[in-house]
Protein backbone atom coordinates (compact mmCIF):
# COMPACT_ATOMS: atom_id res chain seq x y z
CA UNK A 1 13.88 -6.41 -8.00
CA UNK A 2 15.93 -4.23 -10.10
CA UNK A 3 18.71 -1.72 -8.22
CA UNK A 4 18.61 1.76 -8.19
CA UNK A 5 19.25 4.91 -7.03
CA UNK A 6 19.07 5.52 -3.34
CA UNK A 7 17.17 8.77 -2.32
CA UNK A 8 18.87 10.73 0.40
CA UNK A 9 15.77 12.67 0.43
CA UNK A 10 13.57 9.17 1.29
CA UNK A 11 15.86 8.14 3.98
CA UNK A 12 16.38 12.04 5.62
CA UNK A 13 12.55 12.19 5.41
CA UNK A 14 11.49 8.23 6.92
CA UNK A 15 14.45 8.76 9.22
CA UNK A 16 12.90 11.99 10.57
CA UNK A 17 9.67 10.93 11.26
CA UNK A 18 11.42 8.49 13.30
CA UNK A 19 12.94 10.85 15.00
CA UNK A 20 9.90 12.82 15.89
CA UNK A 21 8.01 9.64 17.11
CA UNK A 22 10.32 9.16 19.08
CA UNK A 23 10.51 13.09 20.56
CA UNK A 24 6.81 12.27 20.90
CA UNK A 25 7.15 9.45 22.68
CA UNK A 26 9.48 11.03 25.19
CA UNK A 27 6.66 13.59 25.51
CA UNK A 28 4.62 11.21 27.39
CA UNK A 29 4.06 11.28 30.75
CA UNK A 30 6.53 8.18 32.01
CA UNK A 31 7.39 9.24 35.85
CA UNK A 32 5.38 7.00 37.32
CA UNK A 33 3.36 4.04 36.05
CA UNK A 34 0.38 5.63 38.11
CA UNK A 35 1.62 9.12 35.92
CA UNK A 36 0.86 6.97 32.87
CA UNK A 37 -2.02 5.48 33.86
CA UNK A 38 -3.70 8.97 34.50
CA UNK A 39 -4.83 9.89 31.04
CA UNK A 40 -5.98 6.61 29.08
CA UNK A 41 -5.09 8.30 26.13
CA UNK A 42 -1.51 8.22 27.02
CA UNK A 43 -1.39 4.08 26.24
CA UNK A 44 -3.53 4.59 23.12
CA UNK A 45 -0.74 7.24 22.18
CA UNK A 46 2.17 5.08 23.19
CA UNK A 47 0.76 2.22 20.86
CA UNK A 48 0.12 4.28 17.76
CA UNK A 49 3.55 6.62 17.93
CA UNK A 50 5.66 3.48 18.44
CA UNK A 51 4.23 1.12 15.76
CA UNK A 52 4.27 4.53 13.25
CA UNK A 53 7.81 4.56 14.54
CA UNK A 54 8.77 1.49 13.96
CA UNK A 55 7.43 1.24 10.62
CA UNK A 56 9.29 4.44 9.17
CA UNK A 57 12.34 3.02 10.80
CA UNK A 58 12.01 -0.29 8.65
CA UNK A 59 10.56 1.54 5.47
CA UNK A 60 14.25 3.47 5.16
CA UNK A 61 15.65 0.10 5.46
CA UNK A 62 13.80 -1.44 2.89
CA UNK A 63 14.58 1.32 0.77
CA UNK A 64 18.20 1.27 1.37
CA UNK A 65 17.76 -2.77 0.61
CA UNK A 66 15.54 -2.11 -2.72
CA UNK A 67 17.66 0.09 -4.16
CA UNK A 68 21.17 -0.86 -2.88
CA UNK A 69 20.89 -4.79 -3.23
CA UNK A 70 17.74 -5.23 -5.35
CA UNK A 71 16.11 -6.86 -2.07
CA UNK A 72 12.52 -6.38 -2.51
CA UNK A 73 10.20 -7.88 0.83
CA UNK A 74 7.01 -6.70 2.35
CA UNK A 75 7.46 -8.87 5.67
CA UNK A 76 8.72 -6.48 8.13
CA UNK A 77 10.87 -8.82 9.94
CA UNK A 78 12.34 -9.65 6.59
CA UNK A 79 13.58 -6.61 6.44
CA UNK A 80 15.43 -5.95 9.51
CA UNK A 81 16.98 -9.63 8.93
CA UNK A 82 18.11 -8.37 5.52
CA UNK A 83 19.21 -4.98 6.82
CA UNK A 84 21.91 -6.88 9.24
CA UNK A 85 22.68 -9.66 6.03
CA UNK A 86 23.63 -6.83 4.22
CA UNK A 87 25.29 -4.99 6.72
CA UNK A 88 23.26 -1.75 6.81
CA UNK A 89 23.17 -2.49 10.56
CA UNK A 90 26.41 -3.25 11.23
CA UNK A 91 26.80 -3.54 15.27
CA UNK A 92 25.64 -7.22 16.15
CA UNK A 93 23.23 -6.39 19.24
CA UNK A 94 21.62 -3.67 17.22
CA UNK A 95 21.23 -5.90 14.48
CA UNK A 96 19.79 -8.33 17.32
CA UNK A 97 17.48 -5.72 18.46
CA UNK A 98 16.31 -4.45 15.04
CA UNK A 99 14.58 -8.51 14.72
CA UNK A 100 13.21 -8.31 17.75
CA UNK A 101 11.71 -4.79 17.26
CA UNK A 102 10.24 -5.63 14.00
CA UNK A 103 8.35 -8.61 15.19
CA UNK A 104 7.28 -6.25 17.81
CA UNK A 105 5.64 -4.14 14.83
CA UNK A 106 4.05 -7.32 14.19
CA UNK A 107 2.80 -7.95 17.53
CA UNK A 108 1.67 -3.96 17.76
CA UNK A 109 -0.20 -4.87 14.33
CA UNK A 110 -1.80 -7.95 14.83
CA UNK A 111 -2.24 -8.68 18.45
CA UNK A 112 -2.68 -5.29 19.30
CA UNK A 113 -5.40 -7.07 21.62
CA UNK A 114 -2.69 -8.29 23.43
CA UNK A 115 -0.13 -5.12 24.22
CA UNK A 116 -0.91 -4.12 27.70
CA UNK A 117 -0.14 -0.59 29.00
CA UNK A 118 2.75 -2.00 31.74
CA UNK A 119 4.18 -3.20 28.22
CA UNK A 120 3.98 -0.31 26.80
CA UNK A 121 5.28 1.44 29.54
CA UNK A 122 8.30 -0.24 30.02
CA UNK A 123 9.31 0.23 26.72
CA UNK A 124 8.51 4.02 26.82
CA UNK A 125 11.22 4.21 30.06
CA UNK A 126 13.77 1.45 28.84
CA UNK A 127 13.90 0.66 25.39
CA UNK A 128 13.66 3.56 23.05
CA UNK A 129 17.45 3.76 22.88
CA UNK A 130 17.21 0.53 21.26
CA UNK A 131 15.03 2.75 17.99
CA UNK A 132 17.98 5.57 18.33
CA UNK A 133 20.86 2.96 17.50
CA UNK A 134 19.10 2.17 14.74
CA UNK A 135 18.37 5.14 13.51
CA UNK A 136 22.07 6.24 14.04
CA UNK A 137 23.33 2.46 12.06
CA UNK A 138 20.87 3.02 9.14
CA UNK A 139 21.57 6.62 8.90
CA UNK A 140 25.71 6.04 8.48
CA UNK A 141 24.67 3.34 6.01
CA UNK A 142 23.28 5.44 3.49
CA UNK A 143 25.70 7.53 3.77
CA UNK A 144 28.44 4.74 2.92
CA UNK A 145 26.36 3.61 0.05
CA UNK A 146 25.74 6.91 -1.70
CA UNK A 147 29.38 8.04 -1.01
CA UNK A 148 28.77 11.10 1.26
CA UNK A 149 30.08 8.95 4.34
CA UNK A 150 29.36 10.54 8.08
C-alpha cells in the first residue's frame, strides 16, 4: 500500500464517534446488574454501541497505519498489533489492551451468540477506561505524525 496523507479530519471524525459510544455507553443504566437487567434492550444496546465503538476506534488506526506506514490490513486484530509495532500506541499495557479489545470486536462479531449480558455488564462498569486510553494514545499519535503535536 502506497503512503499518504493523513486526514486530521478522518481521525477527529472516527475518534469522535468513539467518543460518543462511549458517552452512550455510560448512558446505560449500570447501578445494579438487576438495574441492567430491567430493560432487555439495555444488553442489545450495550452489544451494538461497544462493537460500533470499537470498530471506529480501530478504523482511525488503520488509517493512521495506511497512510503513515503504507500498512494496509482488514483483520482487526492486525491492526491494533500494527498500531503498537509502529508505535501509534505507545504505553505497553494499552498496547496490551488494544489486542485484546480487538479480538473482542471479533468475538462481538462472530460469536455474538456467545456474549452474555453479565459480560457485557462488566465491561460497561470496569473496562471502558481501557477504550479512553486508546483514544487518548491514538489521538497524540496523529498529532506527532502530522506535526501539530498535543
Amino acid at each position: 500500500m502506497t503512503r499518504g496523507t493523513i486526514s486530521l479530519k478522518v481521525v477527529h471524525d472516527r475518534l469522535g464517534l468513539v467518543e460518543s459510544g462511549l458517552r452512550d455507553l455510560r448512558a446505560l443504566p449500570v447501578d445494579s446488574f438487576e438495574t441492567f437487567l430491567e430493560d432487555f434492550r439495555n444488553a442489545a444496546a450495550a452489544e451494538s454501541l461497544l462493537r460500533r465503538t470499537i470498530e471506529a476506534l480501530l478504523d482511525t488506526a488503520r488509517h493512521l497505519l495506511a497512510k503513515q506506514f503504507g500498512e494496509g490490513t482488514l483483520e482487526y486484530k492486525k491492526v491494533a498489533q500494527l498500531a503498537v509495532e509502529h508505535g501509534l500506541v505507545l504505553d505497553p499495557e494499552t498496547g496490551k489492551r488494544f489486542v485484546l479489545i480487538a479480538g473482542y470486536r471479533n468475538r462481538l462479531t462472530h460469536f455474538y451468540d456467545q456474549v452474555t449480558p453479565e459480560e457485557l455488564y462488566g465491561i460497561l462498569r470496569e473496562e471502558l477506561g481501557d477504550l479512553e486510553s486508546i483514544v487518548a494514545e491514538l489521538r497524540a499519535a496523529a498529532g506527532r505524525i502530522s506535526g501539530m503535536g498535543r
